[in-house]
PDB file of N, CA and C in Angstrom:
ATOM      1  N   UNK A   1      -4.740  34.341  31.727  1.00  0.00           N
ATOM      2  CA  UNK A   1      -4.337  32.954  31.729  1.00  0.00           C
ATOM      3  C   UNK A   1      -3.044  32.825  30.913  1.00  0.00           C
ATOM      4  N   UNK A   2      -1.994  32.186  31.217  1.00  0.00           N
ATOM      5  CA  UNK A   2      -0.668  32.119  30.580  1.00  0.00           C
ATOM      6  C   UNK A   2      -0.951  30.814  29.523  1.00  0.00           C
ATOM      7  N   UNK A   3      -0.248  31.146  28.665  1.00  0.00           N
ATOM      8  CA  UNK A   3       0.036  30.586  27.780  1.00  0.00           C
ATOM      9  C   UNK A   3       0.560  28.976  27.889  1.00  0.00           C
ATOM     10  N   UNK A   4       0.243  27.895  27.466  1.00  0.00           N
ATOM     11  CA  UNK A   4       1.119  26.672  27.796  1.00  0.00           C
ATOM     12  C   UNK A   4       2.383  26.691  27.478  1.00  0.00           C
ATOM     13  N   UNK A   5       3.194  26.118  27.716  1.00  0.00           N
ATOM     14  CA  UNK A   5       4.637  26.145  27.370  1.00  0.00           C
ATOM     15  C   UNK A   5       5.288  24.899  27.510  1.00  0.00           C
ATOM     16  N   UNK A   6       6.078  24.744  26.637  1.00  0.00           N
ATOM     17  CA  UNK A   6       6.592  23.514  26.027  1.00  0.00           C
ATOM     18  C   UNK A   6       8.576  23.502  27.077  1.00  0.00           C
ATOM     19  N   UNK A   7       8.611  22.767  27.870  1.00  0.00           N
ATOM     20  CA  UNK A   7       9.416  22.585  28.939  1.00  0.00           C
ATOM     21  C   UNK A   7      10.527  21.831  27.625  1.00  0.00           C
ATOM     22  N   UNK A   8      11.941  22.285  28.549  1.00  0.00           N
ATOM     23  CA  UNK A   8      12.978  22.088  28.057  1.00  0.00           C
ATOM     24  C   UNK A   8      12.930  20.312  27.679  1.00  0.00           C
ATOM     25  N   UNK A   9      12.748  19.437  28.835  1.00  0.00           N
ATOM     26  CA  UNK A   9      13.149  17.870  28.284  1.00  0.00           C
ATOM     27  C   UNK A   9      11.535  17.524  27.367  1.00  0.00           C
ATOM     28  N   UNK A  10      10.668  18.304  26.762  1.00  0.00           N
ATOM     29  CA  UNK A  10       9.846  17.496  25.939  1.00  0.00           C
ATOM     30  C   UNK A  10      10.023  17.271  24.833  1.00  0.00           C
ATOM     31  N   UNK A  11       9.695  15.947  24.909  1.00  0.00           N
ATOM     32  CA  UNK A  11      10.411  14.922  23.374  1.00  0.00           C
ATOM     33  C   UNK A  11       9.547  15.712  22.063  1.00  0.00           C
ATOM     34  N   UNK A  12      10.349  15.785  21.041  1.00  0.00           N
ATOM     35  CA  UNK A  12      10.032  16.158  20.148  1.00  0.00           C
ATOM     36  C   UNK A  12       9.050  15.079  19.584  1.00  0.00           C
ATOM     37  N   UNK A  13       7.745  14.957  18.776  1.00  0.00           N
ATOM     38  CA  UNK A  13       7.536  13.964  18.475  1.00  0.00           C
ATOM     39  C   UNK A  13       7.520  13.811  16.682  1.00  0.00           C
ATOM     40  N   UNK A  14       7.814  12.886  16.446  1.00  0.00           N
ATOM     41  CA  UNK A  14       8.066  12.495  15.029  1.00  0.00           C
ATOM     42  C   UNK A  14       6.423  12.161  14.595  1.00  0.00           C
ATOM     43  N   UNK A  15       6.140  12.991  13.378  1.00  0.00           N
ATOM     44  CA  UNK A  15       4.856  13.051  13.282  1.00  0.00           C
ATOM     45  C   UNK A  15       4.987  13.250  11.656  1.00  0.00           C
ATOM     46  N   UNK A  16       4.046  12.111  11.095  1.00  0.00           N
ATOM     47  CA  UNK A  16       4.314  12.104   9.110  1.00  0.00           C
ATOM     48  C   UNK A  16       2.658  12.137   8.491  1.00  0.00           C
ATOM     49  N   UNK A  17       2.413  12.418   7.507  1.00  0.00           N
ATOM     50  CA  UNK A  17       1.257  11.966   6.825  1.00  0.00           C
ATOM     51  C   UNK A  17       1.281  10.762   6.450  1.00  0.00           C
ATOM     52  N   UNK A  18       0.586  10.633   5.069  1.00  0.00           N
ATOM     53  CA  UNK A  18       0.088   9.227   5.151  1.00  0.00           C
ATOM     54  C   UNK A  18       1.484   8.717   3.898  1.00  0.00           C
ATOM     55  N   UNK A  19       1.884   9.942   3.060  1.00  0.00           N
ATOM     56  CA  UNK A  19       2.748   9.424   2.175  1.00  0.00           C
ATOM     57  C   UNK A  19       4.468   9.219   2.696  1.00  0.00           C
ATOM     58  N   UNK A  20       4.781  10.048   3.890  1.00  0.00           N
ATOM     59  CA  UNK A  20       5.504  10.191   4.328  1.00  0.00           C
ATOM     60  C   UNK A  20       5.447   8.077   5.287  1.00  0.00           C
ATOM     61  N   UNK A  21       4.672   8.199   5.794  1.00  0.00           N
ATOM     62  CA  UNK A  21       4.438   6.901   6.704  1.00  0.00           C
ATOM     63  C   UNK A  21       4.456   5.402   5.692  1.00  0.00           C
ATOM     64  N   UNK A  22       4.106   5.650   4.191  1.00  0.00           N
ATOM     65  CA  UNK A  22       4.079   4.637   3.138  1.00  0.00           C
ATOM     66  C   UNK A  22       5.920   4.381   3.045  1.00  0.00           C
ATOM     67  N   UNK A  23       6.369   5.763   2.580  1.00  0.00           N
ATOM     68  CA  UNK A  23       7.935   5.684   2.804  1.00  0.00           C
ATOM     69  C   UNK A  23       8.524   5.061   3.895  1.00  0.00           C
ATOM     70  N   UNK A  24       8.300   5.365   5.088  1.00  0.00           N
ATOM     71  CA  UNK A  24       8.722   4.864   6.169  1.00  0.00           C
ATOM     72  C   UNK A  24       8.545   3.232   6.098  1.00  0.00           C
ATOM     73  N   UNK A  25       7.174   2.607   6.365  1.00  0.00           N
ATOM     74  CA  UNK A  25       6.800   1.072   6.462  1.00  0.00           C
ATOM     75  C   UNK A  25       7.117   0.386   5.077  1.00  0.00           C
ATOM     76  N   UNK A  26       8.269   1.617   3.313  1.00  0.00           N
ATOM     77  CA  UNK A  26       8.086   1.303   2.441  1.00  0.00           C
ATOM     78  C   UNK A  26       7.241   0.489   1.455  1.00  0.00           C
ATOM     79  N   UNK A  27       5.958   0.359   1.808  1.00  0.00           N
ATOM     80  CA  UNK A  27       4.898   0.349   0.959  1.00  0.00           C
ATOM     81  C   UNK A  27       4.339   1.329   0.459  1.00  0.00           C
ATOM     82  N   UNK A  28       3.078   0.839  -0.101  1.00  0.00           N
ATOM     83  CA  UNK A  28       2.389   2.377  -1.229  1.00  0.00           C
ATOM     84  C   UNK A  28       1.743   3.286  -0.408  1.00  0.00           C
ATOM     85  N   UNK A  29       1.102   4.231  -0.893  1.00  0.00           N
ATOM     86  CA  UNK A  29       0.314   5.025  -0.256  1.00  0.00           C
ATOM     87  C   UNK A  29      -1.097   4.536  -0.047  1.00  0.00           C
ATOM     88  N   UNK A  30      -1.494   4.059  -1.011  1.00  0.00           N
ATOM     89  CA  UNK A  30      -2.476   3.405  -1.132  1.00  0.00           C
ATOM     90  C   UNK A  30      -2.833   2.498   0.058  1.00  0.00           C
ATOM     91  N   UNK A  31      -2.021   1.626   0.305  1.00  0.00           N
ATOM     92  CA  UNK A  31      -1.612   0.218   1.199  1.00  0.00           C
ATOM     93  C   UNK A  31      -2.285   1.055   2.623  1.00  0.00           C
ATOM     94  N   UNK A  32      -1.265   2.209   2.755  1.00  0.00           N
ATOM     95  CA  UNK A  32      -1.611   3.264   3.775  1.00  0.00           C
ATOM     96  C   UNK A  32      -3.277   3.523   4.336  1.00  0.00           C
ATOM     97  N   UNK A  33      -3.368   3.938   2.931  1.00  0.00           N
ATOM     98  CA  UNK A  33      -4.972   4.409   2.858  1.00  0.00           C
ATOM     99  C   UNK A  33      -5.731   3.232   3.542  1.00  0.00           C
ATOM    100  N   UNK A  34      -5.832   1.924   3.171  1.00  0.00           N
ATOM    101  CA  UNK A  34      -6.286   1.109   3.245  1.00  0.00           C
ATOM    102  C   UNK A  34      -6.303   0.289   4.677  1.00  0.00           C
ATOM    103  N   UNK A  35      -5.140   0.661   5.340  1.00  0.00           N
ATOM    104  CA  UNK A  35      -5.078  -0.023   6.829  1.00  0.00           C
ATOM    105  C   UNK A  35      -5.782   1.397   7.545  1.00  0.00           C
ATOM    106  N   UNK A  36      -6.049   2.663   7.248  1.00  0.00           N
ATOM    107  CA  UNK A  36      -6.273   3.371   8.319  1.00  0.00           C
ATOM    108  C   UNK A  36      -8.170   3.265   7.683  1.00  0.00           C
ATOM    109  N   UNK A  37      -8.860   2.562   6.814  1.00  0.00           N
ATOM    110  CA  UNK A  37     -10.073   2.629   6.570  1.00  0.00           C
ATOM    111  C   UNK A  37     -10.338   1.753   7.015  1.00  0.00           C
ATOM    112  N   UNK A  38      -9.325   0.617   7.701  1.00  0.00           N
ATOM    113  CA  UNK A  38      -9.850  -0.745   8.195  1.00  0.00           C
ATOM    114  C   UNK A  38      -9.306  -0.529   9.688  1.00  0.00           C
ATOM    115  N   UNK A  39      -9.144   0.429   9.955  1.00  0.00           N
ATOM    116  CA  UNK A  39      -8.304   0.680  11.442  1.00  0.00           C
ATOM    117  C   UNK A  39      -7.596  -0.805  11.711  1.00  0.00           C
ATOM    118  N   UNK A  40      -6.365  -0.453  10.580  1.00  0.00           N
ATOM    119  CA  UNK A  40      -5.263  -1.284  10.977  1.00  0.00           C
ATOM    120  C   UNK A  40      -4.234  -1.011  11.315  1.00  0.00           C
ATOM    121  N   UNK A  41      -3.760   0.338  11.290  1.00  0.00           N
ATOM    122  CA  UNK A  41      -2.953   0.964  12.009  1.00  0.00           C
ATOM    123  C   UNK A  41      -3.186   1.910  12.850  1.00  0.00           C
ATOM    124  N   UNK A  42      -2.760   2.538  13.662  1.00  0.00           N
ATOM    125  CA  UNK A  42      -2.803   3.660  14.925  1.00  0.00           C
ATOM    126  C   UNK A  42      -2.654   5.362  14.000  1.00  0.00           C
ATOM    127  N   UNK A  43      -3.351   6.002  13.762  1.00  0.00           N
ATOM    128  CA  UNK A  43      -3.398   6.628  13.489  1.00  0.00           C
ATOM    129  C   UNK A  43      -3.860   7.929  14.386  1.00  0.00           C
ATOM    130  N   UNK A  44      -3.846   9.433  13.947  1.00  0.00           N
ATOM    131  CA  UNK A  44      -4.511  10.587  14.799  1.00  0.00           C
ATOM    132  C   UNK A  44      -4.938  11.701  13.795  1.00  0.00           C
ATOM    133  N   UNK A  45      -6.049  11.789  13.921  1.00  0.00           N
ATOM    134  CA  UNK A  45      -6.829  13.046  12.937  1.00  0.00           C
ATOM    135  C   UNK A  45      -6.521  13.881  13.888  1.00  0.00           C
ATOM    136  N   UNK A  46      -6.012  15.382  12.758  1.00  0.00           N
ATOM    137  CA  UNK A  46      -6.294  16.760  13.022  1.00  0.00           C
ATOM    138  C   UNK A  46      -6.604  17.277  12.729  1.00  0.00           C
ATOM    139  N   UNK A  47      -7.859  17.436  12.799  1.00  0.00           N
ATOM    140  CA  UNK A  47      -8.753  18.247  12.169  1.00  0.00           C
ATOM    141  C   UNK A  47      -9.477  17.140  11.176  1.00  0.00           C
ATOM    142  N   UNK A  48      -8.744  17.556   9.642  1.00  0.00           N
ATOM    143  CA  UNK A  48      -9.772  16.536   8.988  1.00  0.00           C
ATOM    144  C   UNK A  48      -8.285  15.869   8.033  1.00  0.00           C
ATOM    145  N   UNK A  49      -7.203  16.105   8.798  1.00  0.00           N
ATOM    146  CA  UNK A  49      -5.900  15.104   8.366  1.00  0.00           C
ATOM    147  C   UNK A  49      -5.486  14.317   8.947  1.00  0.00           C
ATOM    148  N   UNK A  50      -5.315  13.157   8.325  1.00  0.00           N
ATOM    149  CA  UNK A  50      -4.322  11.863   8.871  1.00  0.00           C
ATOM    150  C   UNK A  50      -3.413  12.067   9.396  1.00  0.00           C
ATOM    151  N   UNK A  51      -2.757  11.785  10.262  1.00  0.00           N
ATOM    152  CA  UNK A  51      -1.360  11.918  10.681  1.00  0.00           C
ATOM    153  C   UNK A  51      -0.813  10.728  11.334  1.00  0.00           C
ATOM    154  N   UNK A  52       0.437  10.547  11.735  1.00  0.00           N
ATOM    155  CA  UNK A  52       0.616   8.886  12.272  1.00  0.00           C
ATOM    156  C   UNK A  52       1.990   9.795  13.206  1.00  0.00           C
ATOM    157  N   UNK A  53       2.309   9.107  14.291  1.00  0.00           N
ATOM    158  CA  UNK A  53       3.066   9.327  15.101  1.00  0.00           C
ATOM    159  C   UNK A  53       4.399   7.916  15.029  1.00  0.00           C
ATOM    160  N   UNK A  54       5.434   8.426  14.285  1.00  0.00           N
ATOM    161  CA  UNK A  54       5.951   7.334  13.834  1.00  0.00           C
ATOM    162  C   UNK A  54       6.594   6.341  15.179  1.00  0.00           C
ATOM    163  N   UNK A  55       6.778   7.249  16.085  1.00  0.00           N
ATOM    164  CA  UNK A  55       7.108   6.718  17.803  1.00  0.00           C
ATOM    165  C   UNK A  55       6.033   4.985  17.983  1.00  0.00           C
ATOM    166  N   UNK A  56       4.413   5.531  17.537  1.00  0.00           N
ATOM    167  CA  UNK A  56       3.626   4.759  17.776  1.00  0.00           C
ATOM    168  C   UNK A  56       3.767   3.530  16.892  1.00  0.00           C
ATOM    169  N   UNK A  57       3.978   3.925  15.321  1.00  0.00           N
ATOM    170  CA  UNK A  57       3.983   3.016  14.468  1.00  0.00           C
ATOM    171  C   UNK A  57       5.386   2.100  14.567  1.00  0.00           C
ATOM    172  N   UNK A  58       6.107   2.378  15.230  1.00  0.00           N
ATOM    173  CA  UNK A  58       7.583   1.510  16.139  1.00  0.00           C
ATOM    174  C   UNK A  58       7.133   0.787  16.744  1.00  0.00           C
ATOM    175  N   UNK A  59       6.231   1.077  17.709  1.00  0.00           N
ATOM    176  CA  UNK A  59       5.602   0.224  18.851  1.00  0.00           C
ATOM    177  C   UNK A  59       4.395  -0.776  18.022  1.00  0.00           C
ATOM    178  N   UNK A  60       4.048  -0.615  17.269  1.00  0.00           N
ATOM    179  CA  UNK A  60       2.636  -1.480  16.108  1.00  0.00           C
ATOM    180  C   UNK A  60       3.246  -2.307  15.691  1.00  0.00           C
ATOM    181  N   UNK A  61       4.638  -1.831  15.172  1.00  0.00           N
ATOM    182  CA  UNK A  61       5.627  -3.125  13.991  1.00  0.00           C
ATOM    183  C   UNK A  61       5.643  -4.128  15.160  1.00  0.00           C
ATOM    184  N   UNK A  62       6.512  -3.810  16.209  1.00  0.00           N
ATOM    185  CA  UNK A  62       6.977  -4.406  17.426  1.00  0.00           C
ATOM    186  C   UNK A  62       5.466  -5.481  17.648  1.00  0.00           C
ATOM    187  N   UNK A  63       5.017  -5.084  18.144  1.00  0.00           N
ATOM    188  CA  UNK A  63       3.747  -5.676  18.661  1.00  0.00           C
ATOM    189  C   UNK A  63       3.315  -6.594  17.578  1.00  0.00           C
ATOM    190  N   UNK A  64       3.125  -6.474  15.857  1.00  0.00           N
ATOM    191  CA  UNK A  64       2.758  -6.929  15.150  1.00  0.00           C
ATOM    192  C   UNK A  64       3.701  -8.180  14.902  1.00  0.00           C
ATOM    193  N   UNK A  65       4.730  -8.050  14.894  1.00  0.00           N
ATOM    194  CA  UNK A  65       6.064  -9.108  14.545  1.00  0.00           C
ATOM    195  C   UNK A  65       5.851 -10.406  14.674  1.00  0.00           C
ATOM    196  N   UNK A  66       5.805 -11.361  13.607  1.00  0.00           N
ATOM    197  CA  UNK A  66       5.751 -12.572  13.948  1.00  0.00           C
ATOM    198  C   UNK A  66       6.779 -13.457  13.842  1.00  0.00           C
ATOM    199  N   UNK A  67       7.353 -14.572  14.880  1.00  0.00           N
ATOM    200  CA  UNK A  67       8.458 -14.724  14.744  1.00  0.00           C
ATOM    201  C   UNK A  67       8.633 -15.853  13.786  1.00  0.00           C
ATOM    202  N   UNK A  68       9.406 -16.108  13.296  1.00  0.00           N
ATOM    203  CA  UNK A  68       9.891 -17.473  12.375  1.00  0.00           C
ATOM    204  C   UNK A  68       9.803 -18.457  13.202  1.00  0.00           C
ATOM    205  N   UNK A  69       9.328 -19.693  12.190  1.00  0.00           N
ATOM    206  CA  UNK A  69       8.849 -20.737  12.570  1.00  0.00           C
ATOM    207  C   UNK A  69      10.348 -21.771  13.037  1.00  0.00           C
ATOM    208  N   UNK A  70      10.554 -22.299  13.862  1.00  0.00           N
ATOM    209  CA  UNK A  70      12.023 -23.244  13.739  1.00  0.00           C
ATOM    210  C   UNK A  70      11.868 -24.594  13.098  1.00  0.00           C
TER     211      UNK A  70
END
């Protein structure tokens, strides 16, 4: 059986832990901790680590955004 193989146009994906993802949304780590125990953000275990796909967490802000009131 051959091996899978990763084709020339596949997107690299941007992939952080949980302290790396606090930096990103610049809040704490903690804050972090706390939306993925309340599944408030999109998150993906591997194995038995957090990980966040920052592609996804683009699309969460987006979706989350509330607009100003006029």
């Amino acid at each position: 059986m051959a091996a899978a193989s990763i084709t020339p146009k596949a997107k690299a994906r941007r992939i952080a832990d949980r302290a790396e993802t606090a930096e990103y949304l610049r809040t704490s780590d903690r804050h972090v901790r706390h939306l993925v125990e309340t599944r408030g953000i999109p998150f993906v275990r591997v194995g038995r680590k957090i990980r966040f796909d920052l592609d996804v967490i683009d699309a969460w802000l987006d979706a989350n955004t509330t607009e100003a009131a006029s």
